[in-house]
Protein backbone atom coordinates (compact mmCIF):
# COMPACT_ATOMS: atom_id res chain seq x y z
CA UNK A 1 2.37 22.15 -4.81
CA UNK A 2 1.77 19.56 -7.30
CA UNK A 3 3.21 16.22 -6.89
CA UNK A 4 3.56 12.45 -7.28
CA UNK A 5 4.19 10.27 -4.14
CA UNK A 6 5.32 6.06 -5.30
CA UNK A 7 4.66 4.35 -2.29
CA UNK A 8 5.73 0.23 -2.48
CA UNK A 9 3.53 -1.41 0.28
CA UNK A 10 4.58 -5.10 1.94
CA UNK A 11 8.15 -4.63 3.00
CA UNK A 12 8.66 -7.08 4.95
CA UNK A 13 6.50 -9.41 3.50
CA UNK A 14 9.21 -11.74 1.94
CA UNK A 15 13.24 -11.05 1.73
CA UNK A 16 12.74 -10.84 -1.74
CA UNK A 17 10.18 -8.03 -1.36
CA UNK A 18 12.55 -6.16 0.52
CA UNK A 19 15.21 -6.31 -2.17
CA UNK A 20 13.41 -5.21 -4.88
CA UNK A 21 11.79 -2.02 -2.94
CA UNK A 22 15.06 -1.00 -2.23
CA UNK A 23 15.95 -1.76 -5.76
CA UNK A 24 13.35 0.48 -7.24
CA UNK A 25 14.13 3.11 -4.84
CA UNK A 26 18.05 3.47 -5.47
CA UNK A 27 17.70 3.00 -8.86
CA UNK A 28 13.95 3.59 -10.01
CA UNK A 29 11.38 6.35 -9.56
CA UNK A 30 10.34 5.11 -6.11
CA UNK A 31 9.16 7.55 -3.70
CA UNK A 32 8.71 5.52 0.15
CA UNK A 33 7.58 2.31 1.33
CA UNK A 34 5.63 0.79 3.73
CA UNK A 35 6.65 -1.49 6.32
CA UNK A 36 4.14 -4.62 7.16
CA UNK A 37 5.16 -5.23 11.14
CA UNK A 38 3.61 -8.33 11.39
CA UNK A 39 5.61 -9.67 8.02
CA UNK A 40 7.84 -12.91 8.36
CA UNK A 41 10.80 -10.65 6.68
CA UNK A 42 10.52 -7.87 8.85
CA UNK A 43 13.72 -8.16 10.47
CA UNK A 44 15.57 -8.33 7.33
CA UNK A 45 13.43 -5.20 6.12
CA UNK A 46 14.64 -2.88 9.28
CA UNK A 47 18.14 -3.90 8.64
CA UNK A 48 18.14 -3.28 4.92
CA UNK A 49 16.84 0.03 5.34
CA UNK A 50 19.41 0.69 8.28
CA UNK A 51 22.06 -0.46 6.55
CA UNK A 52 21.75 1.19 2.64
CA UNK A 53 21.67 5.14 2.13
CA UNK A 54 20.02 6.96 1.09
CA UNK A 55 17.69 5.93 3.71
CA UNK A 56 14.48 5.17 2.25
CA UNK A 57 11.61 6.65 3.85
CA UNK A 58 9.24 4.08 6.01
CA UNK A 59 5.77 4.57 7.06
CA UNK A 60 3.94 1.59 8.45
CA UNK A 61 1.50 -1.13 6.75
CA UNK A 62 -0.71 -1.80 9.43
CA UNK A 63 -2.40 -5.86 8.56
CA UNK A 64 -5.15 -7.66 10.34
CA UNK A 65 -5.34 -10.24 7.36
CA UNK A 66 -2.55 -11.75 7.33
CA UNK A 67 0.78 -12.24 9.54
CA UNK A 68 1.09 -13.22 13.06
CA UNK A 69 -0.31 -10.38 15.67
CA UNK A 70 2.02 -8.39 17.49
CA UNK A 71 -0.44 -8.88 20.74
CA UNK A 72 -0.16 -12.12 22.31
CA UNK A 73 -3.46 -14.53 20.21
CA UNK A 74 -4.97 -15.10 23.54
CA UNK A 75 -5.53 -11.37 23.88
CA UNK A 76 -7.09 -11.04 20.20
CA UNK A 77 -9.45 -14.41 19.87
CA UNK A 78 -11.82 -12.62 17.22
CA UNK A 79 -8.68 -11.37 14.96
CA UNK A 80 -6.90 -14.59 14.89
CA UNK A 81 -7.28 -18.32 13.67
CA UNK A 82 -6.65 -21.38 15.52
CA UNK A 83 -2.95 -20.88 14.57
CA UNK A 84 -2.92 -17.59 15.86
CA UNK A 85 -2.16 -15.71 12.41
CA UNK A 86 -4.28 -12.83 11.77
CA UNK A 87 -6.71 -14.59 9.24
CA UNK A 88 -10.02 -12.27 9.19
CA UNK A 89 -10.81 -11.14 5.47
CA UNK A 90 -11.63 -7.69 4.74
CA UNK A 91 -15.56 -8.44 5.14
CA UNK A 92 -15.51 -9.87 7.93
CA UNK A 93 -13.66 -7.15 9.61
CA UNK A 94 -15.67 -4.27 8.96
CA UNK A 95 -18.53 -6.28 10.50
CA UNK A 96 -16.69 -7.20 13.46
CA UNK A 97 -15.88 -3.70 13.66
CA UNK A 98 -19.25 -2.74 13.29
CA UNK A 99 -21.52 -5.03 14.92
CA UNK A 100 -19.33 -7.23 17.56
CA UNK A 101 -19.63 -4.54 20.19
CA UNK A 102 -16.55 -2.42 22.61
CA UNK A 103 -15.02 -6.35 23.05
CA UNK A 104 -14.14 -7.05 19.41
CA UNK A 105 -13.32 -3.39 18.93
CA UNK A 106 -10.78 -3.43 22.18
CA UNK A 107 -8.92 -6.10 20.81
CA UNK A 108 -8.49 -4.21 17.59
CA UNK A 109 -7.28 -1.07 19.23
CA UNK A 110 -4.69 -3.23 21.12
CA UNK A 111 -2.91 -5.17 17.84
CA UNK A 112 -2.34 -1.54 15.87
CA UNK A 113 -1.59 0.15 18.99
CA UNK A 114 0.87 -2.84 19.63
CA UNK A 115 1.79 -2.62 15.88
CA UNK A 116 2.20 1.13 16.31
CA UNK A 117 4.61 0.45 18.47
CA UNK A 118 6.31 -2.40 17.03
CA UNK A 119 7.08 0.31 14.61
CA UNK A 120 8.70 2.52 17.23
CA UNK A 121 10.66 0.04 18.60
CA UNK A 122 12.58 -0.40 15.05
CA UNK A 123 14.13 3.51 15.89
CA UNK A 124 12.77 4.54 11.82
CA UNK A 125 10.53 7.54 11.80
CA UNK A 126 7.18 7.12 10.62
CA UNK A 127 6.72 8.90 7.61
CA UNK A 128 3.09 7.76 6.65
CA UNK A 129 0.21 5.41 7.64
CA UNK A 130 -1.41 3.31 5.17
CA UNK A 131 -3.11 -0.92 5.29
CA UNK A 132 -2.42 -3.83 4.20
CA UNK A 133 -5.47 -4.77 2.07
CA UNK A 134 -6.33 -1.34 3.14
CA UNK A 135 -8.25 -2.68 6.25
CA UNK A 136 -7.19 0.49 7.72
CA UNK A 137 -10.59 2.48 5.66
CA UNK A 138 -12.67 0.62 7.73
CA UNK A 139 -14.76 2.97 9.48
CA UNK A 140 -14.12 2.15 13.13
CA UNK A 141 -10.92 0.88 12.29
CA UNK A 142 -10.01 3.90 10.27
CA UNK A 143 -10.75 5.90 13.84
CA UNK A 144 -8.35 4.10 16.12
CA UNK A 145 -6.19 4.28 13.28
CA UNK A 146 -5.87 7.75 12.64
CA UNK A 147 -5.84 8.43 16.67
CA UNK A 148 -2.47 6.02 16.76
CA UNK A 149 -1.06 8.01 13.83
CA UNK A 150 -1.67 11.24 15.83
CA UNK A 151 -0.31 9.89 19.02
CA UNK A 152 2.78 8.87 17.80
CA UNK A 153 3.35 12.51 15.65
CA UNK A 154 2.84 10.78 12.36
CA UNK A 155 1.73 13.74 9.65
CA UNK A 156 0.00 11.86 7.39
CA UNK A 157 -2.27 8.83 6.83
CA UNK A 158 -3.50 7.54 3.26
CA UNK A 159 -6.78 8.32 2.09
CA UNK A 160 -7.92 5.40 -0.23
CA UNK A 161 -9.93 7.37 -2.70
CA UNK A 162 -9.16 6.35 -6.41
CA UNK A 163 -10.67 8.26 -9.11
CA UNK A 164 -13.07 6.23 -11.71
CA UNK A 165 -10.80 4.82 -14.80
CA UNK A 166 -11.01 7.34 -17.98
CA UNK A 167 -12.93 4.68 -20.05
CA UNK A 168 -11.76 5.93 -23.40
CA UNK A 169 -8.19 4.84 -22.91
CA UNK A 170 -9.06 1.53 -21.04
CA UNK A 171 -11.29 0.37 -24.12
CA UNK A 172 -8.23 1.02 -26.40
CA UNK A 173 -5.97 -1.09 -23.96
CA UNK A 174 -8.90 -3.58 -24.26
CA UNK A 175 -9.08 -4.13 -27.54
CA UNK A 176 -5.37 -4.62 -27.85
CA UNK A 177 -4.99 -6.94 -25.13
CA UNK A 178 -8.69 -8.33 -23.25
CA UNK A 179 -6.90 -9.82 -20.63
CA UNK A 180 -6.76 -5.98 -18.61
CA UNK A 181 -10.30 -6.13 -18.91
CA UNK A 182 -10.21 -9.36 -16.58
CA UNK A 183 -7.44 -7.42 -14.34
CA UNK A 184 -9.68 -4.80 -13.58
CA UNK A 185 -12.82 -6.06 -12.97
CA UNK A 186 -12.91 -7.76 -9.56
CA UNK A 187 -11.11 -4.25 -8.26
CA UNK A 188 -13.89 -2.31 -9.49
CA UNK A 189 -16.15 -2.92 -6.55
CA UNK A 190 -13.59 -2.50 -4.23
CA UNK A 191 -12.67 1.04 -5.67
CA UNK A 192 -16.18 1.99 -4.98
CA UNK A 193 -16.52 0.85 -1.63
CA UNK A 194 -13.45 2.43 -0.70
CA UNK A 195 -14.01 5.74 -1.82
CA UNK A 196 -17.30 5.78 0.04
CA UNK A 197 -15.06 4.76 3.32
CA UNK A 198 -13.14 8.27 2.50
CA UNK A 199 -15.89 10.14 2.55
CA UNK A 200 -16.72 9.31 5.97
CA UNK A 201 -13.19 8.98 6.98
CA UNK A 202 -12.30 12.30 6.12
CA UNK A 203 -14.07 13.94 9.25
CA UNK A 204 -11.28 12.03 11.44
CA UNK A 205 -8.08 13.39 9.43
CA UNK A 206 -7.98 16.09 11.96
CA UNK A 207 -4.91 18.02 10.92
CA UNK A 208 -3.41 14.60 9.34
CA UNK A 209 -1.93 15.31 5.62
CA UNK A 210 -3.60 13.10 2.95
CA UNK A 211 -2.96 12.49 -0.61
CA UNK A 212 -5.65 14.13 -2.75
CA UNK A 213 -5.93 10.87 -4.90
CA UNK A 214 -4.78 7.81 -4.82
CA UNK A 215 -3.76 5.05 -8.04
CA UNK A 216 -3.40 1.52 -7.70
CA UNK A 217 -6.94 0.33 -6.47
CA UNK A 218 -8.80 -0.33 -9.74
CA UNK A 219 -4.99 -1.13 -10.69
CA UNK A 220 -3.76 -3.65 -7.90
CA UNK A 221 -1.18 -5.81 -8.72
CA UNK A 222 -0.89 -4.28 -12.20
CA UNK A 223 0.94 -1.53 -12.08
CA UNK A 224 3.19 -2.47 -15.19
CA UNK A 225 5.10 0.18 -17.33
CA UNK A 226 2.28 0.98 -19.71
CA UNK A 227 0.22 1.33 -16.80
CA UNK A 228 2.46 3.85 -15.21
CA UNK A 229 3.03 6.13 -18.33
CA UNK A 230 -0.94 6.41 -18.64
CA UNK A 231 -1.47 7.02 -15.56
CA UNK A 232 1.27 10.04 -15.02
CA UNK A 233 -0.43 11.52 -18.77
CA UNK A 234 -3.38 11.73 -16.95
CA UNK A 235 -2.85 12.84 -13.83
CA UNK A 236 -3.86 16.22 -12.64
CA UNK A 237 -2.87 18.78 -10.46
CA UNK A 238 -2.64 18.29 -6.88
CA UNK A 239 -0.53 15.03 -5.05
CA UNK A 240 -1.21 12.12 -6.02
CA UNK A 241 -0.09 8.69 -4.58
CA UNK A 242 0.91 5.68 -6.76
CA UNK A 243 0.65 2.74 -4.95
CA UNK A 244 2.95 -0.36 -5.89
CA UNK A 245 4.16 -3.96 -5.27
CA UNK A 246 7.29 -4.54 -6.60
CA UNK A 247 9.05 -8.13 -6.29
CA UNK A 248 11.40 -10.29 -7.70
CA UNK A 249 10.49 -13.70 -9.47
CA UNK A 250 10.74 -16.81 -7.21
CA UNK A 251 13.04 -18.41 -8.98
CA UNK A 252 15.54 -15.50 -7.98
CA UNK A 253 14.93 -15.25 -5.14
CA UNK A 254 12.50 -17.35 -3.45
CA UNK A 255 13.22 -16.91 0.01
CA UNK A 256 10.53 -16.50 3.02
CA UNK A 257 10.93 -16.50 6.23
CA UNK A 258 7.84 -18.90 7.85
CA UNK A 259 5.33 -18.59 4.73
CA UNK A 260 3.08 -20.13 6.69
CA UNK A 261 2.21 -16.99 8.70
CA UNK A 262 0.80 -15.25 5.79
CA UNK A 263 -2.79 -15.35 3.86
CA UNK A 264 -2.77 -17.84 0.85
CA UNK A 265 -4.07 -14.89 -0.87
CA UNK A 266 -0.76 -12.86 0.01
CA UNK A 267 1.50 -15.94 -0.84
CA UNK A 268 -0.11 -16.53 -4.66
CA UNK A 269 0.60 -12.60 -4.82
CA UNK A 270 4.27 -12.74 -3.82
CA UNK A 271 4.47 -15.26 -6.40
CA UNK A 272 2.92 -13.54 -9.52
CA UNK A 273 5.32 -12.68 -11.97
CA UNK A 274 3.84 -9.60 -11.82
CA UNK A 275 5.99 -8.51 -8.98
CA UNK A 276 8.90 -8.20 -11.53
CA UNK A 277 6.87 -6.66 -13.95
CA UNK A 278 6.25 -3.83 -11.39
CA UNK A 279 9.73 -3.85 -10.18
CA UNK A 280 11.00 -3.28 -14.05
CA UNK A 281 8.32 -0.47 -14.06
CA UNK A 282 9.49 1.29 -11.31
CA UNK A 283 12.73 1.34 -12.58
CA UNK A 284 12.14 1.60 -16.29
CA UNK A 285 13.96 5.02 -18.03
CA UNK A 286 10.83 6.25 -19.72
CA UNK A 287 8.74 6.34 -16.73
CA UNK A 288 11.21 8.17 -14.99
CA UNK A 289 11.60 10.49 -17.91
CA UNK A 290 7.68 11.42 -18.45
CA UNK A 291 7.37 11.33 -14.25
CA UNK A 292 10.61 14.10 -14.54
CA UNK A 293 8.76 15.87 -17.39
CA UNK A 294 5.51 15.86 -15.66
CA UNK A 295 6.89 17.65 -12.05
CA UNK A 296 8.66 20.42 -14.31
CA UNK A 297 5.56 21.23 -15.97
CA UNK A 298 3.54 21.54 -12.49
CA UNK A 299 6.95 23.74 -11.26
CA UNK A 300 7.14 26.13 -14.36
CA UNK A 301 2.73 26.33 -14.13
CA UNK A 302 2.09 24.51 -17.25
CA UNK A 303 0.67 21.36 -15.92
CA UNK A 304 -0.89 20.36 -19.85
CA UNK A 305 2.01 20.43 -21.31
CA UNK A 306 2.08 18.61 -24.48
CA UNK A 307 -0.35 16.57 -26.20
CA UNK A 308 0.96 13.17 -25.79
């Protein structure tokens, strides 16, 4: 069955994070979120879901770049700063995973098991696995990760594997507006390395579901309107997961709880106006017409439809 899957990652990042999910889930084309454990708004997060129905569905956004650990610092000294916040950058990880032998790699397997569990203790079922940053495609990390989300009868964990940009269509956005060429750039790399991870990863799905493609890498913080309505012309059969970060401008609602626990990187993010942009997406009438349109050509078996 052919579908598409809009997952919002970081709620609990920020309070105003958590409104706008929500927003773009009641009354936008939002599919699930992700819950970041480790997030100064988590608290507020669990009750907002708790508290609204529908109940949104929650899978968890496992971070070991940014927040404060679930595992006592003392018990993670390689993962954590002199501040005890989670501080190590992508990089960095995958060679501690890699090359800083079973110590390093125990103290990883205790802050997502203890994150894992954090999760548990909130009484929401775990709908899906994914990471902040997606640390979680880290080979070794990506192992004790997928052994957690089996443990704790979790059916599916995200596969990070974006499909290369059709080039024709980006040069046309180009030459209307350079500035995209400038967005996508530094994600390009990333893409690449990341869909070499899910090669490898894939021998440790064992039975976990996975989407077959992901969008929102090459895309990351970008994921405006026009970017959404090119992306659902495009996309093909199969399910595919759209991957989002919706937010409301600071001067709304600038709210965080201890914004000193997360990465500086995270904190200029929460503060793009971008956020909105995404938000206005999600919950924009055409792009819930054309994703509509889109599903009921898959259902009826005519998944070109029309030219567009």
């Amino acid at each position: 069955m052919s579908r598409l899957v809009l997952t919002a990652d970081d709620l609990g990042i920020a309070v105003s994070t958590n409104e706008a999910i929500w927003r773009a889930f009641h009354e936008g084309v939002l599919t699930r979120c992700s819950l970041m454990v480790v997030g100064p708004a988590r608290d507020h997060a669990v009750d907002l879901v708790r508290s609204r129905e529908p109940q949104i569905p929650v899978g968890l956004h496992l971070s070991l770049t940014s927040g404060r650990p679930i595992s006592h610092p003392e018990t993670i000294p390689d993962l954590v700063d002199s501040q005890g916040r989670l501080s190590r950058g992508f990089g960095t990880l995958w060679r501690l995973s890699a090359w800083g032998g079973a110590n390093v790699r125990g103290q990883i397997e205790r802050e997502v098991a203890a994150q894992f569990a954090a999760f548990a203790n909130t009484g929401l079922p775990l709908a899906h696995v994914d990471g902040h940053r997606h640390v979680h495609m880290i080979p070794r990390v990506f192992e004790i990760v997928a052994d957690q989300t089996r443990a704790h009868r979790c059916p599916e964990i995200r596969l990070s594997r974006e499909p290369l940009p059709r080039w024709s269509r980006r040069c046309r956005e180009w030459g209307t507006d350079p500035r995209r060429f400038l967005d996508l750039l530094p994600n390009l790399p990333k893409q690449g390395l990341l869909s070499w991870f899910a090669g490898r990863a894939r021998r440790h799905l064992r039975g976990l579901a996975t989407a077959d493609r992901v969008y929102g890498i090459v895309d990351s913080g970008c994921m405006t309107r026009e970017r959404l309505l090119a992306l659902i012309a495009d996309c093909p059969e199969g399910v595919s997961e759209f991957i989002v970060h919706p937010g409301l401008n600071p001067p709304e609602c600038p709210e965080m709880l201890d914004p000193g626990m997360l990465d500086p990187g995270d904190c200029r993010f929460l503060h793009s106006p971008r956020r909105e942009d995404e938000l206005q997406a999600l919950i924009d009438p055409e792009v819930r017409s054309r994703l509509c349109a889109w599903q009921a050509r898959r259902d009826a078996g005519n998944p070109a439809g029309p030219a567009s």
